[in-house]
N, C-alpha and C. Protein backbone atom coordinates (compact mmCIF):
# COMPACT_ATOMS: atom_id res chain seq x y z
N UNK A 1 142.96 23.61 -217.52
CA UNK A 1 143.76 23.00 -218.57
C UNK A 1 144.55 24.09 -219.29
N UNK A 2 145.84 23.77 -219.77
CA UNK A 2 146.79 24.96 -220.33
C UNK A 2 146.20 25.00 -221.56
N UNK A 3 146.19 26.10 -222.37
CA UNK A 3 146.16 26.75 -223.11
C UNK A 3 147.33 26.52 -224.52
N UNK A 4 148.20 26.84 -224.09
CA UNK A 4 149.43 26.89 -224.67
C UNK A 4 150.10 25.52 -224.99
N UNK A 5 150.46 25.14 -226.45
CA UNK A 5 151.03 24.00 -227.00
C UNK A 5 152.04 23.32 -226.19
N UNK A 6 153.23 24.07 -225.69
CA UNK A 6 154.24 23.73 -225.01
C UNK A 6 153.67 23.18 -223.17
N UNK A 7 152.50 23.84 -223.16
CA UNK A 7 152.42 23.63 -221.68
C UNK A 7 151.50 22.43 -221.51
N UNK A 8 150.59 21.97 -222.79
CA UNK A 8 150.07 20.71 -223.23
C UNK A 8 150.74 19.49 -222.77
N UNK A 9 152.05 19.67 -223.58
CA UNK A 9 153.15 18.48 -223.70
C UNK A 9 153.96 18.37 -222.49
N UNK A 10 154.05 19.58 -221.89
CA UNK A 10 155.02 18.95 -220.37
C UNK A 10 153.81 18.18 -219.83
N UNK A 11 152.46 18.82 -219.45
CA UNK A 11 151.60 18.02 -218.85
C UNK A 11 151.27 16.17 -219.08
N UNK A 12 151.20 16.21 -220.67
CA UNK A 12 151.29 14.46 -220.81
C UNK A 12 153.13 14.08 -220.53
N UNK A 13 153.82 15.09 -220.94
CA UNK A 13 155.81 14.68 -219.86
C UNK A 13 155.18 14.17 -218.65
N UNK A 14 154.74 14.52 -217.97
CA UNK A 14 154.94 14.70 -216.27
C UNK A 14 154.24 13.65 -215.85
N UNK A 15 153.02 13.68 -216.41
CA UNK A 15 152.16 11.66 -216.45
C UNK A 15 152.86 10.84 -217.23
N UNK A 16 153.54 10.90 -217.63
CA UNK A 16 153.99 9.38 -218.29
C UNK A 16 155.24 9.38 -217.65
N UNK A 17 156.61 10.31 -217.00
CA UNK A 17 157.02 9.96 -216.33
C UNK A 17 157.17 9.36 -214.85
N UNK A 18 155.55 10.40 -214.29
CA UNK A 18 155.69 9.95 -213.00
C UNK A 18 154.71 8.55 -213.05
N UNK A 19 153.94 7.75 -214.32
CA UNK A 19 153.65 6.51 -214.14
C UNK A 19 154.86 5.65 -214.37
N UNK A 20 155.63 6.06 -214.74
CA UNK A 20 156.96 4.88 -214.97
C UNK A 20 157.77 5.24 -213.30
N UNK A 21 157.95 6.23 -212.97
CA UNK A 21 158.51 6.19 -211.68
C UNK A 21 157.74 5.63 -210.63
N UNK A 22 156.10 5.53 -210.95
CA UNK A 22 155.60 4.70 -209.82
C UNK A 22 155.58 3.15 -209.90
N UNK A 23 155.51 2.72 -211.42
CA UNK A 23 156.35 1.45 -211.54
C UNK A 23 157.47 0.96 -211.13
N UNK A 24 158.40 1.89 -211.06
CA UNK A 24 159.60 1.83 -210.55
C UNK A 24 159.77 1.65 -208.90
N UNK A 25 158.94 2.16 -208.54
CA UNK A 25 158.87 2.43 -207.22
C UNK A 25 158.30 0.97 -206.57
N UNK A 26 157.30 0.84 -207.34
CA UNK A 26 156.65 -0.35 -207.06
C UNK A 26 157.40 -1.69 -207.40
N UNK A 27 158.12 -1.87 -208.10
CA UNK A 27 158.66 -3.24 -208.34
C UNK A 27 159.70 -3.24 -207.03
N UNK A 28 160.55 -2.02 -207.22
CA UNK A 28 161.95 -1.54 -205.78
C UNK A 28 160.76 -2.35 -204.22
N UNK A 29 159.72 -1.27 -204.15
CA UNK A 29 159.55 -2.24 -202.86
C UNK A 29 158.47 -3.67 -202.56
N UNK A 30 158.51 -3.98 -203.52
CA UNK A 30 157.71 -5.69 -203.94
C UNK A 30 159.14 -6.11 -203.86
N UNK A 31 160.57 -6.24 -203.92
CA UNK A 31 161.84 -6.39 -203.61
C UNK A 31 162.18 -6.69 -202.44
N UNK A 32 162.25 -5.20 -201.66
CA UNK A 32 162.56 -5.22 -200.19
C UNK A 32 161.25 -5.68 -199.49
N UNK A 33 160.24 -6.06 -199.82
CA UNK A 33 159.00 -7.00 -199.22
C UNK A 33 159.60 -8.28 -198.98
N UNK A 34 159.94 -9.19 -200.05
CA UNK A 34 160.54 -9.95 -200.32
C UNK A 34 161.74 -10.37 -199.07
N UNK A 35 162.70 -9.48 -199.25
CA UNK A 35 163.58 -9.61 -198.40
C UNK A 35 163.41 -9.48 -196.83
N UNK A 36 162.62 -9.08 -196.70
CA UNK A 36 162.20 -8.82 -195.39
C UNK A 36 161.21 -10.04 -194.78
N UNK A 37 160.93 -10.49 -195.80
CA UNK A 37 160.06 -11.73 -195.58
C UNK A 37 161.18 -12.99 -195.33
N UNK A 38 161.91 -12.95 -195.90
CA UNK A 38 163.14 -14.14 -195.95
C UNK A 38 163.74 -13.30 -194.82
N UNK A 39 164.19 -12.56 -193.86
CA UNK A 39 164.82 -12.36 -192.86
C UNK A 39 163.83 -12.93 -191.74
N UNK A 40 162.78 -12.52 -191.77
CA UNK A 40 161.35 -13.12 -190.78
C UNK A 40 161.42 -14.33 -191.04
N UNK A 41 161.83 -15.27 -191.76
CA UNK A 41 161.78 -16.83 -191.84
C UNK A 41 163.29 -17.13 -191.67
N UNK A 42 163.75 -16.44 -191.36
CA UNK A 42 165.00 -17.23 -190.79
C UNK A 42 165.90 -17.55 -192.13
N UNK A 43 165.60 -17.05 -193.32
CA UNK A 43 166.39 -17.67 -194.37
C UNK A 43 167.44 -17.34 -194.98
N UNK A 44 168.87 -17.12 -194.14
CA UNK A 44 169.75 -16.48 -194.63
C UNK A 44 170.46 -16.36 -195.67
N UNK A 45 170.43 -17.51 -196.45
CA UNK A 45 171.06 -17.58 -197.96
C UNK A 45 169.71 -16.85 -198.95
N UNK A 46 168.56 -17.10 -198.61
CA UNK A 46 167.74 -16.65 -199.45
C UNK A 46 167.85 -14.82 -199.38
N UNK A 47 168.14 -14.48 -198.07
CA UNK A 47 168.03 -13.36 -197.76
C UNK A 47 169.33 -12.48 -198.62
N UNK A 48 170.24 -13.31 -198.78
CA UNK A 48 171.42 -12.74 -199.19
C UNK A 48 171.40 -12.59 -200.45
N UNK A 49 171.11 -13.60 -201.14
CA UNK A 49 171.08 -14.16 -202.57
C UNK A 49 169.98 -12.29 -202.95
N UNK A 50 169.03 -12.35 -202.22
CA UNK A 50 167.97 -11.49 -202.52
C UNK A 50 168.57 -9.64 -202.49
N UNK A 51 169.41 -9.46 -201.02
CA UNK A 51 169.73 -8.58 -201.26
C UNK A 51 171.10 -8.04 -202.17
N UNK A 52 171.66 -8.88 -202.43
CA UNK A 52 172.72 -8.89 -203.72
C UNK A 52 171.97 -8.96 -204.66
N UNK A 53 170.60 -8.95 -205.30
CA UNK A 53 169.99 -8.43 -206.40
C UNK A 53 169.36 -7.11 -206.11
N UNK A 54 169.08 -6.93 -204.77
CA UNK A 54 168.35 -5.71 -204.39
C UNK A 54 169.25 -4.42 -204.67
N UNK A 55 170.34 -4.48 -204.41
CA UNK A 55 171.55 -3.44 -203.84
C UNK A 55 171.75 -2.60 -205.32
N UNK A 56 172.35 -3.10 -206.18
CA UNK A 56 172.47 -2.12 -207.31
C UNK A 56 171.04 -1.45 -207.87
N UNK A 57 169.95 -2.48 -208.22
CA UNK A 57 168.93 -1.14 -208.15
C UNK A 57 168.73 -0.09 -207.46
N UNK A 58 168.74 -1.28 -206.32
CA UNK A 58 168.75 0.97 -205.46
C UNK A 58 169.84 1.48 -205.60
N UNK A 59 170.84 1.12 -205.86
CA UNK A 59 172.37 2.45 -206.24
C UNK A 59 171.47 3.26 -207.63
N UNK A 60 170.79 2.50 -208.30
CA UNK A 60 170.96 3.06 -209.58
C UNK A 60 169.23 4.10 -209.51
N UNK A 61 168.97 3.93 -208.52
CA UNK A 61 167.62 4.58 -208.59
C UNK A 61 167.98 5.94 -207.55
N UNK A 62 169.22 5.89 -207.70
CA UNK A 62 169.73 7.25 -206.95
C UNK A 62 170.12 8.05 -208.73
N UNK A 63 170.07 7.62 -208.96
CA UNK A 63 170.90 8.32 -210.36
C UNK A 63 169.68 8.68 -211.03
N UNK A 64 168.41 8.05 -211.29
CA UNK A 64 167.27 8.27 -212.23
C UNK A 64 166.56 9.03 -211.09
N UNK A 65 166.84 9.45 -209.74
CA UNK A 65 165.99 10.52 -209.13
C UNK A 65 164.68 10.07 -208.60
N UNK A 66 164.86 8.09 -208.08
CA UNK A 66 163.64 7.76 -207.68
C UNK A 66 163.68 7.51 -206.42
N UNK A 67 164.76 7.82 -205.69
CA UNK A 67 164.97 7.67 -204.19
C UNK A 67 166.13 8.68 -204.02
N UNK A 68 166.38 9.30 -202.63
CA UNK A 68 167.77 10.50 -202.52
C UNK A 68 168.77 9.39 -201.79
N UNK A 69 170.01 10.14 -202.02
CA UNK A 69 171.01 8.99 -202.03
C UNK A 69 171.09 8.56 -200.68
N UNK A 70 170.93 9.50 -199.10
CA UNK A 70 170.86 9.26 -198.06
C UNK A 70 169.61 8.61 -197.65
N UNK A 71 168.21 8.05 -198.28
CA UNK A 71 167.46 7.32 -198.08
C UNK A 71 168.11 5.80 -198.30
N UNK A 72 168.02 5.66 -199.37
CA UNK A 72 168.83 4.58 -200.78
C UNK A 72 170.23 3.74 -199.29
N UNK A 73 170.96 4.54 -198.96
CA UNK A 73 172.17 4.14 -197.92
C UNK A 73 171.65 3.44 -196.93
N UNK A 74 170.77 3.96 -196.05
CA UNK A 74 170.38 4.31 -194.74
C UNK A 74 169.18 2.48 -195.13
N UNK A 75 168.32 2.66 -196.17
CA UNK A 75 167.22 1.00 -196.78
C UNK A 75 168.81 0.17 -196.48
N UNK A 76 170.01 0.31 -197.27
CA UNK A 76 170.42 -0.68 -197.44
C UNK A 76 171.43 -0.70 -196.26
N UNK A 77 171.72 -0.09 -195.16
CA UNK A 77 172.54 -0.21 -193.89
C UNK A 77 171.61 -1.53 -193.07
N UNK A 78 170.10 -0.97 -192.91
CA UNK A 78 169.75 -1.21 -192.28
C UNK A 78 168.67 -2.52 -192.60
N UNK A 79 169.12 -2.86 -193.84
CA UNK A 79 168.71 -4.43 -194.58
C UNK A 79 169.96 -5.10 -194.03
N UNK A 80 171.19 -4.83 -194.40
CA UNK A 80 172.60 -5.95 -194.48
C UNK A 80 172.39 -5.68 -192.62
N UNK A 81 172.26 -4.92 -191.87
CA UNK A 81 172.24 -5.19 -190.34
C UNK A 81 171.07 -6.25 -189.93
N UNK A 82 169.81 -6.01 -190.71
CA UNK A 82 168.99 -7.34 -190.29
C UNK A 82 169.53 -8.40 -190.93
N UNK A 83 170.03 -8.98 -191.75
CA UNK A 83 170.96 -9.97 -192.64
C UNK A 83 172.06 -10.63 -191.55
N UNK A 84 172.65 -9.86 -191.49
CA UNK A 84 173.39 -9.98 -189.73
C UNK A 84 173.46 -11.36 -188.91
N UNK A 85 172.10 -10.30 -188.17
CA UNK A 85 171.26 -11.31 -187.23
C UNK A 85 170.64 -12.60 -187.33
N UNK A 86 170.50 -12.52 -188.59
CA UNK A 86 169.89 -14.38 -188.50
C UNK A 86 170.53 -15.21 -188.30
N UNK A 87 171.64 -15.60 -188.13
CA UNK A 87 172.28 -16.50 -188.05
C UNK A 87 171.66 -17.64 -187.05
């Protein structure tokens, strides 16, 4: 355990951010669960409707540093390509 006042306070920093980033993390893929479930049932409006709510969170979870931007691209190339296919 640190010693030092300043090195106290990053330590409770660093837990309370990285429990909100695992919240974060966790709601993002209870999301793409979701969507992936409505592509497996064949449900293309549901699927769409879903990833047009999905899409700007993940743009914006490139900016708060909870996914890198070439992950974030690459989830959502390869969601709108299964989206595609159901027809």
């Amino acid at each position: 355990m640190a010693n030092i006042k300043s090195a106290k306070k990053r330590i409770k920093q660093s837990i309370k951010r990285s429990n909100i980033k695992k919240k974060k993390r966790s709601i993002l893929r209870t999301k793409i669960k979701a969507l992936n479930l409505s592509i497996e049932n064949k449900k293309s409006e549901e699927a769409k409707k879903l990833f047009l709510d999905l899409e700007p969170v993940l743009a914006k979870s490139v900016n708060t540093g909870l996914y890198k931007k070439n992950r974030v691209s690459r989830t959502l190339s390869r969601l709108s390509n299964k989206i595609k296919t159901i027809k």
